[in-house]
C-alpha atoms as a PDB file:
ATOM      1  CA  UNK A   1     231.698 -23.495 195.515  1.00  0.00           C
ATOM      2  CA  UNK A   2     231.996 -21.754 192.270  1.00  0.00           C
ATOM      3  CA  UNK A   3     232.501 -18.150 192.335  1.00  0.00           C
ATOM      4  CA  UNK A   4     229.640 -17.812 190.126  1.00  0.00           C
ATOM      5  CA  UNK A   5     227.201 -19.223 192.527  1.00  0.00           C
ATOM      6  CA  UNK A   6     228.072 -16.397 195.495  1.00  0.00           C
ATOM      7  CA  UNK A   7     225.282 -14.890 197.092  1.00  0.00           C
ATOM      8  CA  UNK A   8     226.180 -11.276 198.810  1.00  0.00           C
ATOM      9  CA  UNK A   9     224.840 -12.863 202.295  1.00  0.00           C
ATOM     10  CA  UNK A  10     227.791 -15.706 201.783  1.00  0.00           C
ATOM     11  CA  UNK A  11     230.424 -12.692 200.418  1.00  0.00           C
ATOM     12  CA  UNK A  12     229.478 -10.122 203.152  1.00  0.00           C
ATOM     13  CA  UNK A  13     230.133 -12.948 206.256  1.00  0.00           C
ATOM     14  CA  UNK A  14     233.280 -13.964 204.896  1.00  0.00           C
ATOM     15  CA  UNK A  15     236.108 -12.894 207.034  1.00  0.00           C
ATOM     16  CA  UNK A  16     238.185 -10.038 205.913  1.00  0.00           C
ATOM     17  CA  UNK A  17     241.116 -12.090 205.546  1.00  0.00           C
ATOM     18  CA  UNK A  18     239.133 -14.886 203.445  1.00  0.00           C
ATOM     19  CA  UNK A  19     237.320 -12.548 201.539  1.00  0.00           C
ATOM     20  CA  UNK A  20     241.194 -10.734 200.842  1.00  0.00           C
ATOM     21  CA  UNK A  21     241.946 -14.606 199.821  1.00  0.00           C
ATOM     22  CA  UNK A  22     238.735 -15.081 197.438  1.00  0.00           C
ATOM     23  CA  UNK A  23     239.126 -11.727 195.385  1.00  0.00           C
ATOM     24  CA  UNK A  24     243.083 -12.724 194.600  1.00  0.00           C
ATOM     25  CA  UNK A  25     242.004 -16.062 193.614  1.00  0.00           C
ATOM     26  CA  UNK A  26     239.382 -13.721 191.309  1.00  0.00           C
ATOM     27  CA  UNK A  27     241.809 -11.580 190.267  1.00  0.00           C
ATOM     28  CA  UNK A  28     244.557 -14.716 189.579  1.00  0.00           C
ATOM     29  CA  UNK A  29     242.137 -16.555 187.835  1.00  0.00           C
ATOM     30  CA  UNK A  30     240.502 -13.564 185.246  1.00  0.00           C
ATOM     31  CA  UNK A  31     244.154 -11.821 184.574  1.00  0.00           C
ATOM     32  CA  UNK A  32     243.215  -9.135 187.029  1.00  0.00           C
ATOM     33  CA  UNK A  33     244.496  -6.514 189.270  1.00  0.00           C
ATOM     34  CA  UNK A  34     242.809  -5.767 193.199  1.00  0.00           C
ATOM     35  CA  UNK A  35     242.648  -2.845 193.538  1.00  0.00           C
ATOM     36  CA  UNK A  36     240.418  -2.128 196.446  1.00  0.00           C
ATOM     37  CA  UNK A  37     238.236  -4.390 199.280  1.00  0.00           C
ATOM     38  CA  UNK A  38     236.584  -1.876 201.289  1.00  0.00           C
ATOM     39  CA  UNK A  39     233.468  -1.540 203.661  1.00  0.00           C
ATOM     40  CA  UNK A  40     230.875   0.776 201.211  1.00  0.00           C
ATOM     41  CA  UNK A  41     227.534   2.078 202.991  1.00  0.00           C
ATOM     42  CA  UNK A  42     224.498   3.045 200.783  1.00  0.00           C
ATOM     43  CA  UNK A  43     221.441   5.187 201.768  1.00  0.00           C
ATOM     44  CA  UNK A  44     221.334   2.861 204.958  1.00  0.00           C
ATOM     45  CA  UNK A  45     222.335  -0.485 203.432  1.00  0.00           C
ATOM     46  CA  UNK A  46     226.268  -1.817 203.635  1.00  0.00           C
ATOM     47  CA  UNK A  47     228.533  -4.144 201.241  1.00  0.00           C
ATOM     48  CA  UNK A  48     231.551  -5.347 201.278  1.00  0.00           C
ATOM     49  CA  UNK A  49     232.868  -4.223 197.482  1.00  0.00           C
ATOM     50  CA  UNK A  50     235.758  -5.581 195.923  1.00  0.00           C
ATOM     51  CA  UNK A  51     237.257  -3.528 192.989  1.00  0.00           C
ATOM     52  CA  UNK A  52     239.340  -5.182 190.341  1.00  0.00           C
ATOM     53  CA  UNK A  53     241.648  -3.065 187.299  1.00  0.00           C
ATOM     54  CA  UNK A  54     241.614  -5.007 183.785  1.00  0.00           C
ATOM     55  CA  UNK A  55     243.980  -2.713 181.773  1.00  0.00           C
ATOM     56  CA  UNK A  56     242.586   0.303 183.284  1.00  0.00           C
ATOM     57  CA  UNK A  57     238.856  -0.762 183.658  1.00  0.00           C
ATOM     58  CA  UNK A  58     237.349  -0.870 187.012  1.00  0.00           C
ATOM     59  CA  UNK A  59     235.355  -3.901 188.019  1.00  0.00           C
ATOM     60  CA  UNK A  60     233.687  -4.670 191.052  1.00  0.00           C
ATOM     61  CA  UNK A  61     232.023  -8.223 192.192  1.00  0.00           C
ATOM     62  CA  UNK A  62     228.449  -8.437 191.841  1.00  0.00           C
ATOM     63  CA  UNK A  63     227.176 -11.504 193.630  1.00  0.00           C
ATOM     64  CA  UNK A  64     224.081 -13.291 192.523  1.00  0.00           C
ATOM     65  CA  UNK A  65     221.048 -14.762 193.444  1.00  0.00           C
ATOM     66  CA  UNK A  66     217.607 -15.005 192.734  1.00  0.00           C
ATOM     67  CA  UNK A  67     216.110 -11.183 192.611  1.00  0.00           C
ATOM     68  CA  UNK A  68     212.851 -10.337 192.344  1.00  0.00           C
ATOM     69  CA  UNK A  69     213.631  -7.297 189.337  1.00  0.00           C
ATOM     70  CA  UNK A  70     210.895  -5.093 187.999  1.00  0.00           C
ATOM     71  CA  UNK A  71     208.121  -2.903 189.719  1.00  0.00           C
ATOM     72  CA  UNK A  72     205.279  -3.284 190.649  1.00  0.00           C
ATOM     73  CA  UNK A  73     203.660   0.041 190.566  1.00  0.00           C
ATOM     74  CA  UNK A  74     200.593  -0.314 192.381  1.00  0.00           C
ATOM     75  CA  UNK A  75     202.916  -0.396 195.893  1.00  0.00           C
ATOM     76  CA  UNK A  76     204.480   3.352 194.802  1.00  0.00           C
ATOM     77  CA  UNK A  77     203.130   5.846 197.275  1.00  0.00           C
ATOM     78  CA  UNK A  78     203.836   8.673 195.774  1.00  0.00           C
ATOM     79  CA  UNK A  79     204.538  12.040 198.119  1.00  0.00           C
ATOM     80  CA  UNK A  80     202.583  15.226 197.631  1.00  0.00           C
ATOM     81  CA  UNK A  81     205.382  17.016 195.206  1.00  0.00           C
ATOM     82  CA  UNK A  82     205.420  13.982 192.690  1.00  0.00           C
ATOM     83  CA  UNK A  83     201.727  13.623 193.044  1.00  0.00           C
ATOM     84  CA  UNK A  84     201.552  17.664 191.494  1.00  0.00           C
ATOM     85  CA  UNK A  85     204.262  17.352 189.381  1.00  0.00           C
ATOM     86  CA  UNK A  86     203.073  14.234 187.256  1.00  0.00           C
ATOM     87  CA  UNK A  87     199.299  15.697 187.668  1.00  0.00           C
ATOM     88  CA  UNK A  88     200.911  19.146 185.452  1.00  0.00           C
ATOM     89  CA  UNK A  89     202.460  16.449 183.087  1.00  0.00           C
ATOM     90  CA  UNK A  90     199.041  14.213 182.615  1.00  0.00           C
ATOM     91  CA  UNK A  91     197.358  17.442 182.347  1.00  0.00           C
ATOM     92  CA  UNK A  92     199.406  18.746 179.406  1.00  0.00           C
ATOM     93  CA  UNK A  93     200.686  15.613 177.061  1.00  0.00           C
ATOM     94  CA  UNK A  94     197.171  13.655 178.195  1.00  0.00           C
ATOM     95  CA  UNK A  95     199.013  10.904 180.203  1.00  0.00           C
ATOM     96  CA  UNK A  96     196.876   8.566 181.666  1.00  0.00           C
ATOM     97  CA  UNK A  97     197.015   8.091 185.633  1.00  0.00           C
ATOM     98  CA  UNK A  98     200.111   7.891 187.750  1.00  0.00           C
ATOM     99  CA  UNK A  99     200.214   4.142 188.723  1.00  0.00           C
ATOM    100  CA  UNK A 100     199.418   3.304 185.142  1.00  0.00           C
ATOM    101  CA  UNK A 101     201.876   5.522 183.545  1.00  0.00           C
ATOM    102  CA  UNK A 102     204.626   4.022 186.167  1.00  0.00           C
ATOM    103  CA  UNK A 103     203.555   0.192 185.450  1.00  0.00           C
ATOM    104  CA  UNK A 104     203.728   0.958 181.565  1.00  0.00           C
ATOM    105  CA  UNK A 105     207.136   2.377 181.851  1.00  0.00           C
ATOM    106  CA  UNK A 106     208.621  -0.328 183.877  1.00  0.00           C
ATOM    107  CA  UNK A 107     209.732  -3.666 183.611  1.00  0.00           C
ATOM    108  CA  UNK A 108     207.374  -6.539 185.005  1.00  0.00           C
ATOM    109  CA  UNK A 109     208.034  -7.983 188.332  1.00  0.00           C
ATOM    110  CA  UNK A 110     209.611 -11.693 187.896  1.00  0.00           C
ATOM    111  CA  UNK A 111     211.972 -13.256 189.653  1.00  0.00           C
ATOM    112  CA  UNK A 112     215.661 -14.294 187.946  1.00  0.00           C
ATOM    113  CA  UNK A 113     218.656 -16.675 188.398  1.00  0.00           C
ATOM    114  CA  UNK A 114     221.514 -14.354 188.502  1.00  0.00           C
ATOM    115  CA  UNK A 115     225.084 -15.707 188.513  1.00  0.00           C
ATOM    116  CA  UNK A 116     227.897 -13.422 190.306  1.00  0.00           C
ATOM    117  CA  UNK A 117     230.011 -11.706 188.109  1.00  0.00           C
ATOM    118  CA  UNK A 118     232.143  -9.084 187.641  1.00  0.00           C
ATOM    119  CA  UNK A 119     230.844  -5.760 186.011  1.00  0.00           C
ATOM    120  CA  UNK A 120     232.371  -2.606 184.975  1.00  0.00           C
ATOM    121  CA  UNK A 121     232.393   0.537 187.269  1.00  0.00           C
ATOM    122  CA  UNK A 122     232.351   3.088 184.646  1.00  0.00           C
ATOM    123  CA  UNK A 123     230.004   2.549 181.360  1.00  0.00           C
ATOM    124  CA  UNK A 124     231.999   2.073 178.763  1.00  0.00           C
ATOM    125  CA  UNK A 125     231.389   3.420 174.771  1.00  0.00           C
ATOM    126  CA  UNK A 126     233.678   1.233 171.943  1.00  0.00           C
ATOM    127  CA  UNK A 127     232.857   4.515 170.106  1.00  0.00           C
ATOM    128  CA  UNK A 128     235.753   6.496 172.252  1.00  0.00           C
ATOM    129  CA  UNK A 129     239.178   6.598 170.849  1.00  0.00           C
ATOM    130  CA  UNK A 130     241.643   7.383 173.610  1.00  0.00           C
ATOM    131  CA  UNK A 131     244.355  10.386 172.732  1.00  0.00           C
ATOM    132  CA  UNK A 132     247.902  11.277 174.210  1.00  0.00           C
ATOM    133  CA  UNK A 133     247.392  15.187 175.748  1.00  0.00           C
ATOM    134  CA  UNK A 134     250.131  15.612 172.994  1.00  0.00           C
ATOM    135  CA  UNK A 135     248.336  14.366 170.158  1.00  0.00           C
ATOM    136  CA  UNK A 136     248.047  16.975 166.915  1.00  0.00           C
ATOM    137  CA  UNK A 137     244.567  16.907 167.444  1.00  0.00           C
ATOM    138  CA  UNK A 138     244.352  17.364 170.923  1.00  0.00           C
ATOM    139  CA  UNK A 139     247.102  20.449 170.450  1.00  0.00           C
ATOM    140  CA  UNK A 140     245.439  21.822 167.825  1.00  0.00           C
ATOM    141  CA  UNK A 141     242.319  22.417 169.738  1.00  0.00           C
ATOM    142  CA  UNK A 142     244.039  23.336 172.967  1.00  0.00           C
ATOM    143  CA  UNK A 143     245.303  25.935 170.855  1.00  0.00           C
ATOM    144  CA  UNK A 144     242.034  27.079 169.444  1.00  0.00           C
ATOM    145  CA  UNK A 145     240.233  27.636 172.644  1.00  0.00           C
ATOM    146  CA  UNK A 146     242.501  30.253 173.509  1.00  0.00           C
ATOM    147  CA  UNK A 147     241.051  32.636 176.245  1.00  0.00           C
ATOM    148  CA  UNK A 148     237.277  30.952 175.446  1.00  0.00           C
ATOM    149  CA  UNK A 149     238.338  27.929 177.887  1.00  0.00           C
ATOM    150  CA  UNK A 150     238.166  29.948 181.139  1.00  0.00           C
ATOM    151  CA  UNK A 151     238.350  27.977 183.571  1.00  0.00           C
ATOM    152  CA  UNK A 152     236.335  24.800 181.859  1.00  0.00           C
ATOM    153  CA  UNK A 153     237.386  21.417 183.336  1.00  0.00           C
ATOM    154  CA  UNK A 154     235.587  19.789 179.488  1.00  0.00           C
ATOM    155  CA  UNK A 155     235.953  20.955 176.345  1.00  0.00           C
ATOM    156  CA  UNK A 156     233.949  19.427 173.173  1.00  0.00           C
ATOM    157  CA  UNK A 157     234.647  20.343 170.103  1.00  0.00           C
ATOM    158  CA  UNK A 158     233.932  18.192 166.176  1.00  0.00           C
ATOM    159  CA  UNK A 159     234.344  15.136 167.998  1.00  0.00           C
ATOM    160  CA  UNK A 160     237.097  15.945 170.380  1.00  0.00           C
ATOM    161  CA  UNK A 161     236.420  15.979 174.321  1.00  0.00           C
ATOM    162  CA  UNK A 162     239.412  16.994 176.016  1.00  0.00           C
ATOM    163  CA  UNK A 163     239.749  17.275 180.267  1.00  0.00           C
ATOM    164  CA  UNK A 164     241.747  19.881 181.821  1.00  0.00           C
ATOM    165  CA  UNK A 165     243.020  19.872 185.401  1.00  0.00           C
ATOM    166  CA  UNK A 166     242.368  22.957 187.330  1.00  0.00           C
ATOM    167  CA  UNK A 167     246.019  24.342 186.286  1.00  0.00           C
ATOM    168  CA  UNK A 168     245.101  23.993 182.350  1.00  0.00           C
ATOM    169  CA  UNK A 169     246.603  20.656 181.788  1.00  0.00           C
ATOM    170  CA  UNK A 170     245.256  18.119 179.934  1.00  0.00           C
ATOM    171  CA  UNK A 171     244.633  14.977 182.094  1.00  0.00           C
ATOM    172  CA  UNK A 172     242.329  12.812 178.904  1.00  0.00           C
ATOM    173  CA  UNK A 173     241.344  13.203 175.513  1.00  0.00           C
ATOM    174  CA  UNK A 174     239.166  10.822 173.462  1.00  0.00           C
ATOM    175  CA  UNK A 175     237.777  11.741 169.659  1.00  0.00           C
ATOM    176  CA  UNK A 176     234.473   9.954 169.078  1.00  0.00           C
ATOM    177  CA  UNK A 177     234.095   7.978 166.166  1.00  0.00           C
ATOM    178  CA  UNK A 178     230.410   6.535 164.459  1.00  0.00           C
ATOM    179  CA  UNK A 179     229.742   2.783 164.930  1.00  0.00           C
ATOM    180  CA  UNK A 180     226.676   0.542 165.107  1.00  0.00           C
ATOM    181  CA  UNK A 181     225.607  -1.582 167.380  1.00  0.00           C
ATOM    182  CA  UNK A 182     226.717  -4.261 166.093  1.00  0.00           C
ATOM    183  CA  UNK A 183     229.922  -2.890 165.640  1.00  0.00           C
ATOM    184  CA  UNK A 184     229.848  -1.837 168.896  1.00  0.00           C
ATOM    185  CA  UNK A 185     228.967  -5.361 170.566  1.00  0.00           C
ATOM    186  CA  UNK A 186     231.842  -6.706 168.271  1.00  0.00           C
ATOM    187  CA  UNK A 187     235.146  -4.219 169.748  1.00  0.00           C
ATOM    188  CA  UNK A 188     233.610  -5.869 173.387  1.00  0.00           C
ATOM    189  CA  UNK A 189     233.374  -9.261 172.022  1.00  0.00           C
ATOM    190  CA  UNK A 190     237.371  -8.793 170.682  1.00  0.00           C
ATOM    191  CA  UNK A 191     238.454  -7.418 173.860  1.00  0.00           C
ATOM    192  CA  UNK A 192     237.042 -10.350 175.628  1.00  0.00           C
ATOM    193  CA  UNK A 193     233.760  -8.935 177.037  1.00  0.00           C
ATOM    194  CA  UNK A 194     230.542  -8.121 176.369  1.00  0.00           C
ATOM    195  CA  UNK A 195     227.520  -5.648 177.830  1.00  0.00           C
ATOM    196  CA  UNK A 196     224.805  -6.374 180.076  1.00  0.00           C
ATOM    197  CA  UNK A 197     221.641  -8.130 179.600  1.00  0.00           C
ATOM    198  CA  UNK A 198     218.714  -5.868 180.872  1.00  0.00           C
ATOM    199  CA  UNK A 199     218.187  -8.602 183.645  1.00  0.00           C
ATOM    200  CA  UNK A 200     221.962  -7.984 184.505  1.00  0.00           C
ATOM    201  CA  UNK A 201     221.742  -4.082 184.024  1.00  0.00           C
ATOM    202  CA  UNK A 202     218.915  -4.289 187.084  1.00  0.00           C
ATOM    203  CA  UNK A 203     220.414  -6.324 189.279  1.00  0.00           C
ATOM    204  CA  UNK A 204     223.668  -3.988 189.044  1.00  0.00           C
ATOM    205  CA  UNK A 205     221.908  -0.926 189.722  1.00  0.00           C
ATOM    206  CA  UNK A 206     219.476  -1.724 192.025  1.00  0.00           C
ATOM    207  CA  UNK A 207     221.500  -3.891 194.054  1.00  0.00           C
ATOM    208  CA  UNK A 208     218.389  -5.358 195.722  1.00  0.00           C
ATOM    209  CA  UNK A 209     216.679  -2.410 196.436  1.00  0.00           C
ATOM    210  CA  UNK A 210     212.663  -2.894 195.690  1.00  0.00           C
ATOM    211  CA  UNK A 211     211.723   0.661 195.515  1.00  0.00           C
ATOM    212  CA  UNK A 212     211.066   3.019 192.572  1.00  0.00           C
ATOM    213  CA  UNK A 213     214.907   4.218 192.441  1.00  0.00           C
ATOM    214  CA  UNK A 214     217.578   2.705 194.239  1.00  0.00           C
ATOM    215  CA  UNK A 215     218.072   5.132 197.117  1.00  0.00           C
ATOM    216  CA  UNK A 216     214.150   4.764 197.576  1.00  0.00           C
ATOM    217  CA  UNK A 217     210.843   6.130 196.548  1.00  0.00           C
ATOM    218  CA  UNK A 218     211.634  10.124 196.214  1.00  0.00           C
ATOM    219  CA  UNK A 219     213.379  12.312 194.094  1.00  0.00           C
ATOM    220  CA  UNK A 220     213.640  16.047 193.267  1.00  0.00           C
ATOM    221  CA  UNK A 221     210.786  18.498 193.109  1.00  0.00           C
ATOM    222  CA  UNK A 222     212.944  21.697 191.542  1.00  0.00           C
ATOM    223  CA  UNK A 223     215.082  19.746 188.865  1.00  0.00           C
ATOM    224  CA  UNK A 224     216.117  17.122 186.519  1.00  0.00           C
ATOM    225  CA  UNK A 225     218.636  15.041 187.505  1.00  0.00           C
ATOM    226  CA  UNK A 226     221.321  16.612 185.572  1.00  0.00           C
ATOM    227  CA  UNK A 227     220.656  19.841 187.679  1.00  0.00           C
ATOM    228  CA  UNK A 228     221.821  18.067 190.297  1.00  0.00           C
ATOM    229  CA  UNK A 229     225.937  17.500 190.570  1.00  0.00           C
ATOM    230  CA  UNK A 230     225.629  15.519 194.282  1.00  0.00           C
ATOM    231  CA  UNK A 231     222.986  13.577 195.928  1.00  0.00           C
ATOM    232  CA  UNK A 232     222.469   9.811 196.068  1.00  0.00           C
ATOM    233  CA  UNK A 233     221.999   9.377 192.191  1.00  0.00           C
ATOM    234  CA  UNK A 234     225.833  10.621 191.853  1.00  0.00           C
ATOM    235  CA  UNK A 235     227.081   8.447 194.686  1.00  0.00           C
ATOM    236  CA  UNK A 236     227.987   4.859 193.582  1.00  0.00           C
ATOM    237  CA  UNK A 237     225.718   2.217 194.900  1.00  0.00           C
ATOM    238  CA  UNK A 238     225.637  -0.461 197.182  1.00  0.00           C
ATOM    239  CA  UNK A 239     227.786  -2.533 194.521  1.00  0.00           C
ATOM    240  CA  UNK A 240     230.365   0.469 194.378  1.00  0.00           C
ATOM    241  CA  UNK A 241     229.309   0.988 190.200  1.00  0.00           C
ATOM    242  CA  UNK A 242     228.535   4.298 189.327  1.00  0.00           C
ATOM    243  CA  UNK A 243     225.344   3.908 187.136  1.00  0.00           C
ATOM    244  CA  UNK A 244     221.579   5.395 186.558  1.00  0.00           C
ATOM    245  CA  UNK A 245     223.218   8.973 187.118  1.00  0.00           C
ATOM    246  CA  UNK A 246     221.496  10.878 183.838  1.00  0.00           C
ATOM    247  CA  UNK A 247     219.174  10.164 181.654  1.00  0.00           C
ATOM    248  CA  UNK A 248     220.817  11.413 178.302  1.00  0.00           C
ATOM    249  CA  UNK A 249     223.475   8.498 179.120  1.00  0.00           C
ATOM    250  CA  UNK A 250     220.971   5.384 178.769  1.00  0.00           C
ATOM    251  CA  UNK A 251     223.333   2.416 178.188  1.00  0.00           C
ATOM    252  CA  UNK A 252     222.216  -0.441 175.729  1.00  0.00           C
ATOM    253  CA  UNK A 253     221.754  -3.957 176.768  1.00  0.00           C
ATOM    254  CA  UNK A 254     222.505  -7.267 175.019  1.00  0.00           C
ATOM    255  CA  UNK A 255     218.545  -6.923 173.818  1.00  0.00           C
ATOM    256  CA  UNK A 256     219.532  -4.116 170.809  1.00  0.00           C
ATOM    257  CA  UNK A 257     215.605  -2.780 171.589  1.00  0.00           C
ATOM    258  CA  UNK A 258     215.851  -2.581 175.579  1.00  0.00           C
ATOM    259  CA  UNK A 259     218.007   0.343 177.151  1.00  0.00           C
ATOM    260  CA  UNK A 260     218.464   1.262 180.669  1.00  0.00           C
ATOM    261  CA  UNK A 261     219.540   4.471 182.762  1.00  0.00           C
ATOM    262  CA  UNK A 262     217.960   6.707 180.547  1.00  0.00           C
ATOM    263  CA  UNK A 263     216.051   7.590 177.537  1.00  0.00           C
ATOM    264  CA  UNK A 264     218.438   9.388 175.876  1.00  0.00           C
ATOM    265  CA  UNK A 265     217.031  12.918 177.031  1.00  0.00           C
ATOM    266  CA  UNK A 266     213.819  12.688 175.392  1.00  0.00           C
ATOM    267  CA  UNK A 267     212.021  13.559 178.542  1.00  0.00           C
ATOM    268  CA  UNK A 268     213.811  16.237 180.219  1.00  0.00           C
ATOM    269  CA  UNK A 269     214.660  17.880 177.378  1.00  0.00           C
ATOM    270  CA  UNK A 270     210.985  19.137 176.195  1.00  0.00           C
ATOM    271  CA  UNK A 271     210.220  19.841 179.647  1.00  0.00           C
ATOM    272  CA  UNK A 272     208.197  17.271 180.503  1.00  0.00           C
ATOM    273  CA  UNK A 273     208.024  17.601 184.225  1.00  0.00           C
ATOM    274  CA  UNK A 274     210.705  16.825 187.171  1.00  0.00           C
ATOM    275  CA  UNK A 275     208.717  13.898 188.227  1.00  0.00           C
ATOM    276  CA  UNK A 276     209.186  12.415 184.500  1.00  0.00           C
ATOM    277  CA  UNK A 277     212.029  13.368 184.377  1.00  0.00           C
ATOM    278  CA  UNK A 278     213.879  11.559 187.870  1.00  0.00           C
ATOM    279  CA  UNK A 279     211.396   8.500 186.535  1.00  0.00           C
ATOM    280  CA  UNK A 280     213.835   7.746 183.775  1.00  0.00           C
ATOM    281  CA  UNK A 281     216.631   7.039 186.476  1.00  0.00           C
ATOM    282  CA  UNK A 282     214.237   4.145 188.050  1.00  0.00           C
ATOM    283  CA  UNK A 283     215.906   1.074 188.602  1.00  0.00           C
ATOM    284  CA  UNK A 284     213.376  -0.285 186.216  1.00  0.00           C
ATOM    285  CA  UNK A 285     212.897   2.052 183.581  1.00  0.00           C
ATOM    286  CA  UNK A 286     212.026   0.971 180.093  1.00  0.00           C
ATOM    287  CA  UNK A 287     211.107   3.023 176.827  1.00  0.00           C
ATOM    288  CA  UNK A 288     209.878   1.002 175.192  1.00  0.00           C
ATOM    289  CA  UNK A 289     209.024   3.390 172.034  1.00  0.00           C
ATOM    290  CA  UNK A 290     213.158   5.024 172.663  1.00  0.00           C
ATOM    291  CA  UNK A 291     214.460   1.909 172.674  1.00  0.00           C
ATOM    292  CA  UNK A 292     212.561   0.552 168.929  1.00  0.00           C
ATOM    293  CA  UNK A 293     213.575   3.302 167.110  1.00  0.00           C
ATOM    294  CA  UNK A 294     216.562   3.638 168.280  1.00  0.00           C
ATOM    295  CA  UNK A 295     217.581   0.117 167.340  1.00  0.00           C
ATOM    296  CA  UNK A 296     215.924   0.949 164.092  1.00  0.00           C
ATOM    297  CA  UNK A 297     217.016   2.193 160.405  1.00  0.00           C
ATOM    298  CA  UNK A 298     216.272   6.028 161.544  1.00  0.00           C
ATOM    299  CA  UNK A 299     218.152   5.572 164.970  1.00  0.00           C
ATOM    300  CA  UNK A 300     220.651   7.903 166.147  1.00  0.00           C
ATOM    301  CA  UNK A 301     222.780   8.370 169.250  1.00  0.00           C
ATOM    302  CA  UNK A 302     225.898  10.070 170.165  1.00  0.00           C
ATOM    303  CA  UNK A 303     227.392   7.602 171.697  1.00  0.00           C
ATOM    304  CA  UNK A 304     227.408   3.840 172.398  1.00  0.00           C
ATOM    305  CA  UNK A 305     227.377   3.075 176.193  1.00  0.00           C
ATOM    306  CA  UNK A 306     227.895  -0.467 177.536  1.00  0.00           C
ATOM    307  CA  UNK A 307     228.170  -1.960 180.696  1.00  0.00           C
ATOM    308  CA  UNK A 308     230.967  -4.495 180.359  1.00  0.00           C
ATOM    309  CA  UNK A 309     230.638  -8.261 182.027  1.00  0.00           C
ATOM    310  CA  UNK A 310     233.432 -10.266 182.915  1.00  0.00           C
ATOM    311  CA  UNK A 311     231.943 -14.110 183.823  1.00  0.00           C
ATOM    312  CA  UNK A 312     233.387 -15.534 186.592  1.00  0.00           C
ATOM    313  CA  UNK A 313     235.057 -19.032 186.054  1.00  0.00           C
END
């Protein structure tokens, strides 16, 4: 069978030791490390995940299938809390009702062919330069932060984002540099991979799931979800890929108009509403309106996030 056609029913009844055989065969095959085959539980559901290191990218094995991916909105029940807080919301920006609002900023329900393939852990931006902790740069604005860093495990500063341990030492740096998406599409494309479509992007976070989010139908009623540093949006998912975790870091897809994970911050940072807010992390989720102009000629971002894709052969 090729690996490309595994379903996660065939890859979770797989023996250990068989399964130990098929990921070195993956790894031998793709010029890949293992790096981990482990047992993962998520909000009730389990997976075996395989991890795999590609010159210090994490990958683990998504299988395929044929998902249903999108959501259907009139089977969202919502509880009393999200109820109020998107009735505050409708009342004040003149949304129109809940079920509508949720079906508009969703994808439609179909059902897709989806090949198993490898897909990167971590989202990835071609933007990101890595830097020694000795680089002039990096010592330059060590230097500067003097007394100010206090205790700060991330420092950002005209480009710059250095880490600190908790003894003061630098453990990564990266400057951030301004590229377009096409540019952007092209360093993954030279490096041998390339980003998600937003079919694949769904698949990889929802892992299945057919509610709203992918730890169910709930979220928050006293924050956004960057308030909150733990709870099953910061917990990788049932892949073992640690994705959908704020909405400022929406990652782009191989459709330049359709982004997922996020809108960039456009919500929670006017205040919309918690409800709106935790909606941006739905497995679903599509701005439509963020994603045009941000693939247009008065477009901006911060940063270039991809999910990287590594085909199985």
């Amino acid at each position: 069978m090729p690996y490309a056609d595994l379903s996660s029913e065939q890859w979770n009844d797989l023996s250990d030791g068989a399964a130990r055989r098929m990921a070195q065969d993956i790894a031998d095959r793709h010029d890949l490390t293992v790096v981990d085959l482990k047992n993962a539980v998520y909000v009730g559901r389990s997976h075996r995940v395989a991890l795999f290191d590609r010159d210090g990218m994490k990958f683990a094995l998504v299988p395929g299938g044929r998902p249903a991916l999108g959501y259907d909105a009139a089977r969202f029940q919502p509880v009393p809390h999200q109820a109020a807080s998107y009735a505050d919301s409708a009342s004040e920006y003149g949304l129109p009702p809940l079920a509508e609002y949720v079906d508009a900023m969703t994808s439609p329900v179909r059902s897709v062919e989806m090949p198993a393939m490898l897909i990167a852990v971590e989202a990835f931006d071609p933007c990101e330069v890595p830097l020694a902790p000795d680089d002039p740069r990096v010592l330059e604005l060590v230097a500067s932060t003097g007394d100010r860093l206090g205790g700060v495990s991330t420092f950002h500063s005209a480009g710059l984002t250095v880490e600190f341990d908790q003894t003061g030492q630098v453990v990564r740096a990266r400057a951030t540099r301004d590229v377009s998406y096409d540019e952007a599409m092209a360093g993954l494309t030279s490096i041998g991979l390339r980003t998600t479509s937003a079919d694949e992007w769904e698949w990889a976070c929802g892992a299945g799931a057919t509610t709203l989010f992918r730890w169910g139908d709930d979220c928050p009623n006293d924050g956004y979800p960057f308030d909150y540093k733990t709870g099953p949006h910061r917990q990788k998912n049932l892949w073992g890929l640690a994705i959908g975790q704020d909405p400022y870091k929406h990652e782009t897809t191989t459709e330049r108009t359709i982004v997922c994970g996020g809108d960039g911050g456009s919500t929670t940072c006017g205040g919309s509403g918690f409800f709106l807010g935790w909606l941006t992390l739905a497995t679903a989720y599509r701005d439509k309106e963020f994603g045009q102009w941000l693939a247009s000629d008065d477009g901006c971002a911060d940063e270039i996030l991809t999910r990287p894709v590594i085909e199985l052969s």
